[in-house]
C-alpha atoms as a PDB file:
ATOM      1  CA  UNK A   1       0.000   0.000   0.000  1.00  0.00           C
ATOM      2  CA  UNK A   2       2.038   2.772  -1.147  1.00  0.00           C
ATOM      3  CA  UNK A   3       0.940   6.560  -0.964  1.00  0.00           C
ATOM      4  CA  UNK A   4       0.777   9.178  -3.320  1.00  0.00           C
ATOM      5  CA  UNK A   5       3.358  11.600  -3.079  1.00  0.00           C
ATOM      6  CA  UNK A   6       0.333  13.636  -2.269  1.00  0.00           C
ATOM      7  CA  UNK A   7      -1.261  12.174   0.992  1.00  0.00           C
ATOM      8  CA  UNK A   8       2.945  12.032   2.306  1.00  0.00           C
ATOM      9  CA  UNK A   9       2.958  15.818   2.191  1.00  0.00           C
ATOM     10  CA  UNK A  10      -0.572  16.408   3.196  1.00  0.00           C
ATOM     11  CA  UNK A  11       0.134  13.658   6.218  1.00  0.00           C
ATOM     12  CA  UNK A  12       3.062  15.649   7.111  1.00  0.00           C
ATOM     13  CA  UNK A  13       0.942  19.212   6.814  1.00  0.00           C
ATOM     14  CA  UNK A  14      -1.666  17.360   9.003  1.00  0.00           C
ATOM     15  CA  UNK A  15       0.657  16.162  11.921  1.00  0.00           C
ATOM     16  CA  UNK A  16       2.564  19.207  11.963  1.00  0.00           C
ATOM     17  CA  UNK A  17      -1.035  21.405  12.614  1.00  0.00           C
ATOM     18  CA  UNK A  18      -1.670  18.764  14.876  1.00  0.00           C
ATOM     19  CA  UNK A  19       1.548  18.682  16.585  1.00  0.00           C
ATOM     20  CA  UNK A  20       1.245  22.096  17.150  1.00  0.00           C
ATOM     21  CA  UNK A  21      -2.216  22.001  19.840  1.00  0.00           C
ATOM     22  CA  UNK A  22      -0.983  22.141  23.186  1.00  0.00           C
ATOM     23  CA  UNK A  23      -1.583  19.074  25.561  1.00  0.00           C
ATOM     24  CA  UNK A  24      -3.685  21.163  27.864  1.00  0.00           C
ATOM     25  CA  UNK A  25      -6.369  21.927  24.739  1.00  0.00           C
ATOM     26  CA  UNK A  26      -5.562  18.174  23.407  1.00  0.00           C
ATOM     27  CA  UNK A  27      -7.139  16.916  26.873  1.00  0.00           C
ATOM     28  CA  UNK A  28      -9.677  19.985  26.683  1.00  0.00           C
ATOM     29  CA  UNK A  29     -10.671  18.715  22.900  1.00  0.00           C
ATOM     30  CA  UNK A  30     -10.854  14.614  24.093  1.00  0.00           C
ATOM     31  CA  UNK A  31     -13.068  15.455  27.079  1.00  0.00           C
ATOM     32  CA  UNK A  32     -15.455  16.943  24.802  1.00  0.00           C
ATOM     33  CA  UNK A  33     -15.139  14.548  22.197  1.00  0.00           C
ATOM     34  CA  UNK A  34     -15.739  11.755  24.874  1.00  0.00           C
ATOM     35  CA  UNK A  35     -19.271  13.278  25.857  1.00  0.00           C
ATOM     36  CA  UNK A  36     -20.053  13.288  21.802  1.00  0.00           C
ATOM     37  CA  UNK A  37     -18.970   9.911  22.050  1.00  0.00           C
ATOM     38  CA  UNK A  38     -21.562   8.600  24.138  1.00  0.00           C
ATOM     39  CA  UNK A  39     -24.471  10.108  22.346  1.00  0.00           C
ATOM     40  CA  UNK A  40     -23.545   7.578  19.615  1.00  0.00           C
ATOM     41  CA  UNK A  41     -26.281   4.920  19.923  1.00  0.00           C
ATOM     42  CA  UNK A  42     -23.776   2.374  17.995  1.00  0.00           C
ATOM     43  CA  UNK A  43     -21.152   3.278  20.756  1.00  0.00           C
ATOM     44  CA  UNK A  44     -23.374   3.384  23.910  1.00  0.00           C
ATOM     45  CA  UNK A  45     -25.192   0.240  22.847  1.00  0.00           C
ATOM     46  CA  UNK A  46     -21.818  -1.542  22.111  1.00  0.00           C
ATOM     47  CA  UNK A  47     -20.660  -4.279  24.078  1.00  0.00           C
ATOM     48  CA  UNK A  48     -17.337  -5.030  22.529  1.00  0.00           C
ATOM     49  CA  UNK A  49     -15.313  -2.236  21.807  1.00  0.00           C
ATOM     50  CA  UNK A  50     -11.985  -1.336  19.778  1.00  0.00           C
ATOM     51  CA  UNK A  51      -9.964   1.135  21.326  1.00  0.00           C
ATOM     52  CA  UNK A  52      -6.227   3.059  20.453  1.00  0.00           C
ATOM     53  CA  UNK A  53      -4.109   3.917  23.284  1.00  0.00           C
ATOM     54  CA  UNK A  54      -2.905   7.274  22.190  1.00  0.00           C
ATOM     55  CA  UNK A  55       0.483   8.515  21.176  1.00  0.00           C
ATOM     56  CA  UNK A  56       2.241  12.010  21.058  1.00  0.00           C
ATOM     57  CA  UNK A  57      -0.807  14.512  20.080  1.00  0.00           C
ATOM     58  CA  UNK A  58      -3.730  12.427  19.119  1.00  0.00           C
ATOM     59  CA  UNK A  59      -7.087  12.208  20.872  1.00  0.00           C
ATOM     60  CA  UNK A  60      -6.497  11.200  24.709  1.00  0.00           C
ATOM     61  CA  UNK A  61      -8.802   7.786  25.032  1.00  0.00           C
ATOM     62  CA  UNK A  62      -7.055   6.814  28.305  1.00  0.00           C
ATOM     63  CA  UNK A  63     -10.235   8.107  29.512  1.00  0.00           C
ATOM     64  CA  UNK A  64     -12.496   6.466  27.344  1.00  0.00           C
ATOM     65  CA  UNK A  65     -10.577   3.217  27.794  1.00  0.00           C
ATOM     66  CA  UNK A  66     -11.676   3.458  31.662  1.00  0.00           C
ATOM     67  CA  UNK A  67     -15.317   4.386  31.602  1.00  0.00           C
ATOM     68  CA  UNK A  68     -15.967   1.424  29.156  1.00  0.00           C
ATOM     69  CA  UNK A  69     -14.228  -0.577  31.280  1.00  0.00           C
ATOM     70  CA  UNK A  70     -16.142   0.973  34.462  1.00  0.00           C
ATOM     71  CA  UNK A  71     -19.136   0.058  32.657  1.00  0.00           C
ATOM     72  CA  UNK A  72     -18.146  -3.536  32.142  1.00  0.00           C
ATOM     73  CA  UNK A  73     -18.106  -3.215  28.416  1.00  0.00           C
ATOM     74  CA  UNK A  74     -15.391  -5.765  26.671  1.00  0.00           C
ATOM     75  CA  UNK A  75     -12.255  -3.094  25.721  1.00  0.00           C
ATOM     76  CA  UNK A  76      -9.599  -4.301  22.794  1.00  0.00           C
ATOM     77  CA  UNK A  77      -6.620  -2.261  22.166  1.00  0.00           C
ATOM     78  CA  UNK A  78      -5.065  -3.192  18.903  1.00  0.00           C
ATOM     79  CA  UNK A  79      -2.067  -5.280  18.872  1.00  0.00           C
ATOM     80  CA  UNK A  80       0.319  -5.004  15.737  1.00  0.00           C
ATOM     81  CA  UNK A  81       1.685  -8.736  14.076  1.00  0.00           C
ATOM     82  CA  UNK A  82       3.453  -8.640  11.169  1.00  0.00           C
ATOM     83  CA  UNK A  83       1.866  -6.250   8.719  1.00  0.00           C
ATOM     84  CA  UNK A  84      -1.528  -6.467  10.068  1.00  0.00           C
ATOM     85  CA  UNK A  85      -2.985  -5.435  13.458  1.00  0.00           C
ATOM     86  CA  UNK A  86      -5.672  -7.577  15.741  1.00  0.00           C
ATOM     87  CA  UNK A  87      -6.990  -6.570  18.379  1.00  0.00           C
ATOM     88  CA  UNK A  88      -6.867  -8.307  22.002  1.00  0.00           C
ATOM     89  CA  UNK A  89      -9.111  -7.873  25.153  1.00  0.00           C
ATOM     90  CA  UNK A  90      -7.705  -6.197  28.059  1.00  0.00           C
ATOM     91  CA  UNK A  91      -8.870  -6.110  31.905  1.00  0.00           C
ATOM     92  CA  UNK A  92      -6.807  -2.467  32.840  1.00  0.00           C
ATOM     93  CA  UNK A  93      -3.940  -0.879  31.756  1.00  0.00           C
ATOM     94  CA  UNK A  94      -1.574  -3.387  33.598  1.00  0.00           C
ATOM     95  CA  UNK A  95      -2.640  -5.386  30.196  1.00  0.00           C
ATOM     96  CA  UNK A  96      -0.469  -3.001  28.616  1.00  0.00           C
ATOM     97  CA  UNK A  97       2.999  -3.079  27.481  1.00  0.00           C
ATOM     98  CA  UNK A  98       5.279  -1.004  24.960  1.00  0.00           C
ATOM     99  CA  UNK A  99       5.043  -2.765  21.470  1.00  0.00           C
ATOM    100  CA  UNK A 100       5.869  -1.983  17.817  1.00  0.00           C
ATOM    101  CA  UNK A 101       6.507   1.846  17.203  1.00  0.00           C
ATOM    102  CA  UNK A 102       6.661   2.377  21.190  1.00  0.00           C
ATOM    103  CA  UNK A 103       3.046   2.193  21.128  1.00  0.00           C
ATOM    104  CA  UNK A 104       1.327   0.493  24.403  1.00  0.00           C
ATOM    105  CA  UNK A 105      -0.689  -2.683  23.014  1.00  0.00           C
ATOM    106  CA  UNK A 106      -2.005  -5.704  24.522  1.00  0.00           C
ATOM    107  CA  UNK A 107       0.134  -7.951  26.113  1.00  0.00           C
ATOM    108  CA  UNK A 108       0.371 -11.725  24.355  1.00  0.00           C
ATOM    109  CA  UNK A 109      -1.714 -13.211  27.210  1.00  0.00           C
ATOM    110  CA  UNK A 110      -4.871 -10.833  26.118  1.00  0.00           C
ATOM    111  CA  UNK A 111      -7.520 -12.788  24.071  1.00  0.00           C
ATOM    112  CA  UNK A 112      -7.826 -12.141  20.480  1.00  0.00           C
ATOM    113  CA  UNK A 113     -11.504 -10.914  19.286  1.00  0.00           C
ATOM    114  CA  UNK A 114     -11.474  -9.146  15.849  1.00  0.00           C
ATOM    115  CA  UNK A 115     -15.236  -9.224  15.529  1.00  0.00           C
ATOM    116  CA  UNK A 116     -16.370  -6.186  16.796  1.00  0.00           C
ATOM    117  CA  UNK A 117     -18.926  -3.992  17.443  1.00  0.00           C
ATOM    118  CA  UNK A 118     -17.315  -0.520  17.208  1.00  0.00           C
ATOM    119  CA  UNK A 119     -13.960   0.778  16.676  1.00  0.00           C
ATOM    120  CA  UNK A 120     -12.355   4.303  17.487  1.00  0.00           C
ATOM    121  CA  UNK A 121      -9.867   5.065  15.010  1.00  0.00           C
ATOM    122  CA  UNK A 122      -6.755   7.337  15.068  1.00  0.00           C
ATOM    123  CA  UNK A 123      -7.060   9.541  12.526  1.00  0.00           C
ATOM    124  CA  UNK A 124      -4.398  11.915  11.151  1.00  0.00           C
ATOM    125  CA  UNK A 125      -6.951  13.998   8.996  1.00  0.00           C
ATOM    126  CA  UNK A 126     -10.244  13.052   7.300  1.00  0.00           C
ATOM    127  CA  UNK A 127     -12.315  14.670   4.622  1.00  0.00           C
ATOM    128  CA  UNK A 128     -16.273  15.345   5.084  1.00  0.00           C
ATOM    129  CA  UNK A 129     -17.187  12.331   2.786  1.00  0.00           C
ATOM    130  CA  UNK A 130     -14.975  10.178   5.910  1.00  0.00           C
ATOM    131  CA  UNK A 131     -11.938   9.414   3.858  1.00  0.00           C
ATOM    132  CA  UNK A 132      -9.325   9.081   6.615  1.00  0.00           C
ATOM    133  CA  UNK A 133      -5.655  10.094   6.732  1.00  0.00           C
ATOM    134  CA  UNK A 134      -3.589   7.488   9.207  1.00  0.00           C
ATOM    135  CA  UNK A 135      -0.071   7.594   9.505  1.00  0.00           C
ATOM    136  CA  UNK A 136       0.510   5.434   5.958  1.00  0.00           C
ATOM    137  CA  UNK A 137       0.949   2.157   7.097  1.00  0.00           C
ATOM    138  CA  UNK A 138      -2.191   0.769   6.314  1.00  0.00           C
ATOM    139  CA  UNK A 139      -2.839  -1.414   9.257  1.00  0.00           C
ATOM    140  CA  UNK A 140      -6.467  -0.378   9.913  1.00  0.00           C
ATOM    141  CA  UNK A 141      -7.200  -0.150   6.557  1.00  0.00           C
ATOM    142  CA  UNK A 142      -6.257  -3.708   6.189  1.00  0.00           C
ATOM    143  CA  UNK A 143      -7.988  -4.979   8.862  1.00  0.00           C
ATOM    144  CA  UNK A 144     -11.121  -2.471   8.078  1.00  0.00           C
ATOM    145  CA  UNK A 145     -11.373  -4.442   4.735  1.00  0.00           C
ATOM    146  CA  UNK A 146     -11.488  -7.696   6.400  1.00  0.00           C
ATOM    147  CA  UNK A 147     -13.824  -7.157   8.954  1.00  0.00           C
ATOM    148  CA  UNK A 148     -17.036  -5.261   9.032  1.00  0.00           C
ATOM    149  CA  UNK A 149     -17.532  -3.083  12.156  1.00  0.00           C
ATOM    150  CA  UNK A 150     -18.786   0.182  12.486  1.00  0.00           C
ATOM    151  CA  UNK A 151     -16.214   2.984  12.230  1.00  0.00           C
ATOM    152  CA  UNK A 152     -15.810   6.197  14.757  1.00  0.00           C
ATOM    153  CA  UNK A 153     -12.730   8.607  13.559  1.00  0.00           C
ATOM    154  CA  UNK A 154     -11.230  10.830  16.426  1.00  0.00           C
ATOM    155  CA  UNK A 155      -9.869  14.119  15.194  1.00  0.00           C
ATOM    156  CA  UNK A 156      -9.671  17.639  16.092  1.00  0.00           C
ATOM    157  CA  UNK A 157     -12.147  20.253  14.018  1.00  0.00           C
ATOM    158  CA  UNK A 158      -8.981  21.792  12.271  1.00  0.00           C
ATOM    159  CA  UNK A 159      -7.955  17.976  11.288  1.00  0.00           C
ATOM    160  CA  UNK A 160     -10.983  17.552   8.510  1.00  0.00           C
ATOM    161  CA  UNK A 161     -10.274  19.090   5.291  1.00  0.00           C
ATOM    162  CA  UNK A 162     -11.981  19.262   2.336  1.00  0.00           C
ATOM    163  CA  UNK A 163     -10.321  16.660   0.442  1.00  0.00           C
ATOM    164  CA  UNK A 164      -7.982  14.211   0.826  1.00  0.00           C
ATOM    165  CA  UNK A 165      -6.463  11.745  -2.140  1.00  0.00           C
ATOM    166  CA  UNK A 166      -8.906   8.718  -2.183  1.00  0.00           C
ATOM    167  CA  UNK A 167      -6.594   5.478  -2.904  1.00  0.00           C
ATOM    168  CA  UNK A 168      -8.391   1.860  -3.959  1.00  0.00           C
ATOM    169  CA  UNK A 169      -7.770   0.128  -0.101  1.00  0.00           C
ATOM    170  CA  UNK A 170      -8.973   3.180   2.091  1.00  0.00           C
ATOM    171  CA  UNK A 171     -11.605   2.262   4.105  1.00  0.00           C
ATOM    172  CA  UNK A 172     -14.428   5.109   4.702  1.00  0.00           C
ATOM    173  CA  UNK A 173     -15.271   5.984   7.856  1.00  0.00           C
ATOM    174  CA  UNK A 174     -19.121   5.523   9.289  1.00  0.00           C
ATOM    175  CA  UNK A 175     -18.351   8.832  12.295  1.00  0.00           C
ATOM    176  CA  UNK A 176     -16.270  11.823  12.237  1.00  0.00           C
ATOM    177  CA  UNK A 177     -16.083  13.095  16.257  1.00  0.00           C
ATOM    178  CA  UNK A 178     -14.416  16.272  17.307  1.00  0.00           C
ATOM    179  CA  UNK A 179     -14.726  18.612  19.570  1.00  0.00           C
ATOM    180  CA  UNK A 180     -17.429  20.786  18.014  1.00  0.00           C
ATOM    181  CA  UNK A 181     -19.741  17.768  16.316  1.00  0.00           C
ATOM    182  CA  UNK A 182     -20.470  13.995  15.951  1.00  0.00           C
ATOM    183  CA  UNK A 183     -20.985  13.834  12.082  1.00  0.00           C
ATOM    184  CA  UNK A 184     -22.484  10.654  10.695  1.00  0.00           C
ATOM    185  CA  UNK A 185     -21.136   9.844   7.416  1.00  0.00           C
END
C-alpha cells in the first residue's frame, strides 16, 4: 500500500497542525469529544469495543478506555503482528505493554476478538465524505477491509479538510467526532 506523493505531504501538513495544539487543549478537545462519544447509539449500545491507546498529540482515550471498562463493556486495544494489526481484550492498563513503534498494546496473554462492534480510530486527517488520513501504514485499513464493524474517527475540528487523495484500499469511515460535532457519514 504505497501513498501518493500527495497524501505524504498532506500527512506531514496534518501532523505538523496537529503537533502544534498544546496538551492542555488536546485533553480539553478529548473530554469533549468523549461526551459526543456517548451520544452515539452504535457506541453506547456496544458491548465489545476497539480502542487506540494514544500517542504524542492524538485524541487522549485513556479516559475512554476506563469508563468502558467501568461500565463492564469488553475493551480491545489493537495489537500489531506482522503487517496487520488484531486486536486483544484487556482487563486495565496493567494489560499493557510497549510494542511496535513504542506504542502500548495488549500484552500476548490478552484474548484475540477481531469481531467487533465498534472501533475508534486514530485519525491523522479526514475529509467530510470520511476518507481518513492514518499515519501510511495501512494497518487499519487492512484490517477495516477484512472485517465489518462500524467505524468512529477521532480528530480535532482543524484535522478535517476538504479533500484528501482517495486510494483503492482506504476504508471510509461511518463517524467523524471532534470537539465541536459527531458527524455521521
Amino acid at each position: 500500500m504505497e501513498d501518493s506523493s500527495d497524501k505524504k505531504s498532506l500527512r506531514k501538513r496534518l501532523l505538523e497542525q496537529r503537533d502544534n495544539t498544546s496538551h492542555d487543549l488536546l485533553g480539553i478537545s478529548s473530554e469533549k469529544i468523549q461526551k459526543k462519544l456517548r451520544k452515539i447509539f452504535s457506541f453506547k449500545n456496544a458491548q465489545k469495543i476497539g480502542v487506540y491507546y494514544p500517542i504524542g498529540s492524538e485524541i487522549f482515550t485513556q479516559d475512554i478506555i476506563q469508563e468502558l471498562l467501568s461500565q463492564n463493556k469488553d475493551v480491545f486495544l489493537p495489537k500489531v503482528v506482522d503487517e496487520n494489526i488484531e486486536f486483544r481484550k484487556i482487563k486495565d492498563f496493567s494489560s499493557l505493554e510497549t510494542g511496535s513503534f513504542d506504542i502500548l498494546e495488549p500484552k500476548d496473554d490478552c484474548p484475540v476478538d477481531n469481531n467487533l462492534d465498534v472501533i475508534l480510530v486514530p485519525t491523522v486527517g479526514i475529509s467530510q465524505t470520511g476518507v481518513r488520513l492514518g499515519y501510511g501504514h495501512g494497518f487499519y485499513d487492512r484490517f477495516l477491509a477484512e472485517h465489518k464493524t462500524i467505524t468512529i474517527s477521532l480528530t480535532l475540528e482543524k484535522q478535517i479538510i476538504k479533500n484528501i487523495p482517495k486510494s483503492p484500499h482506504d476504508v471510509i469511515m461511518n463517524w467523524i467526532v471532534t470537539e465541536e460535532s459527531a458527524t455521521k457519514i
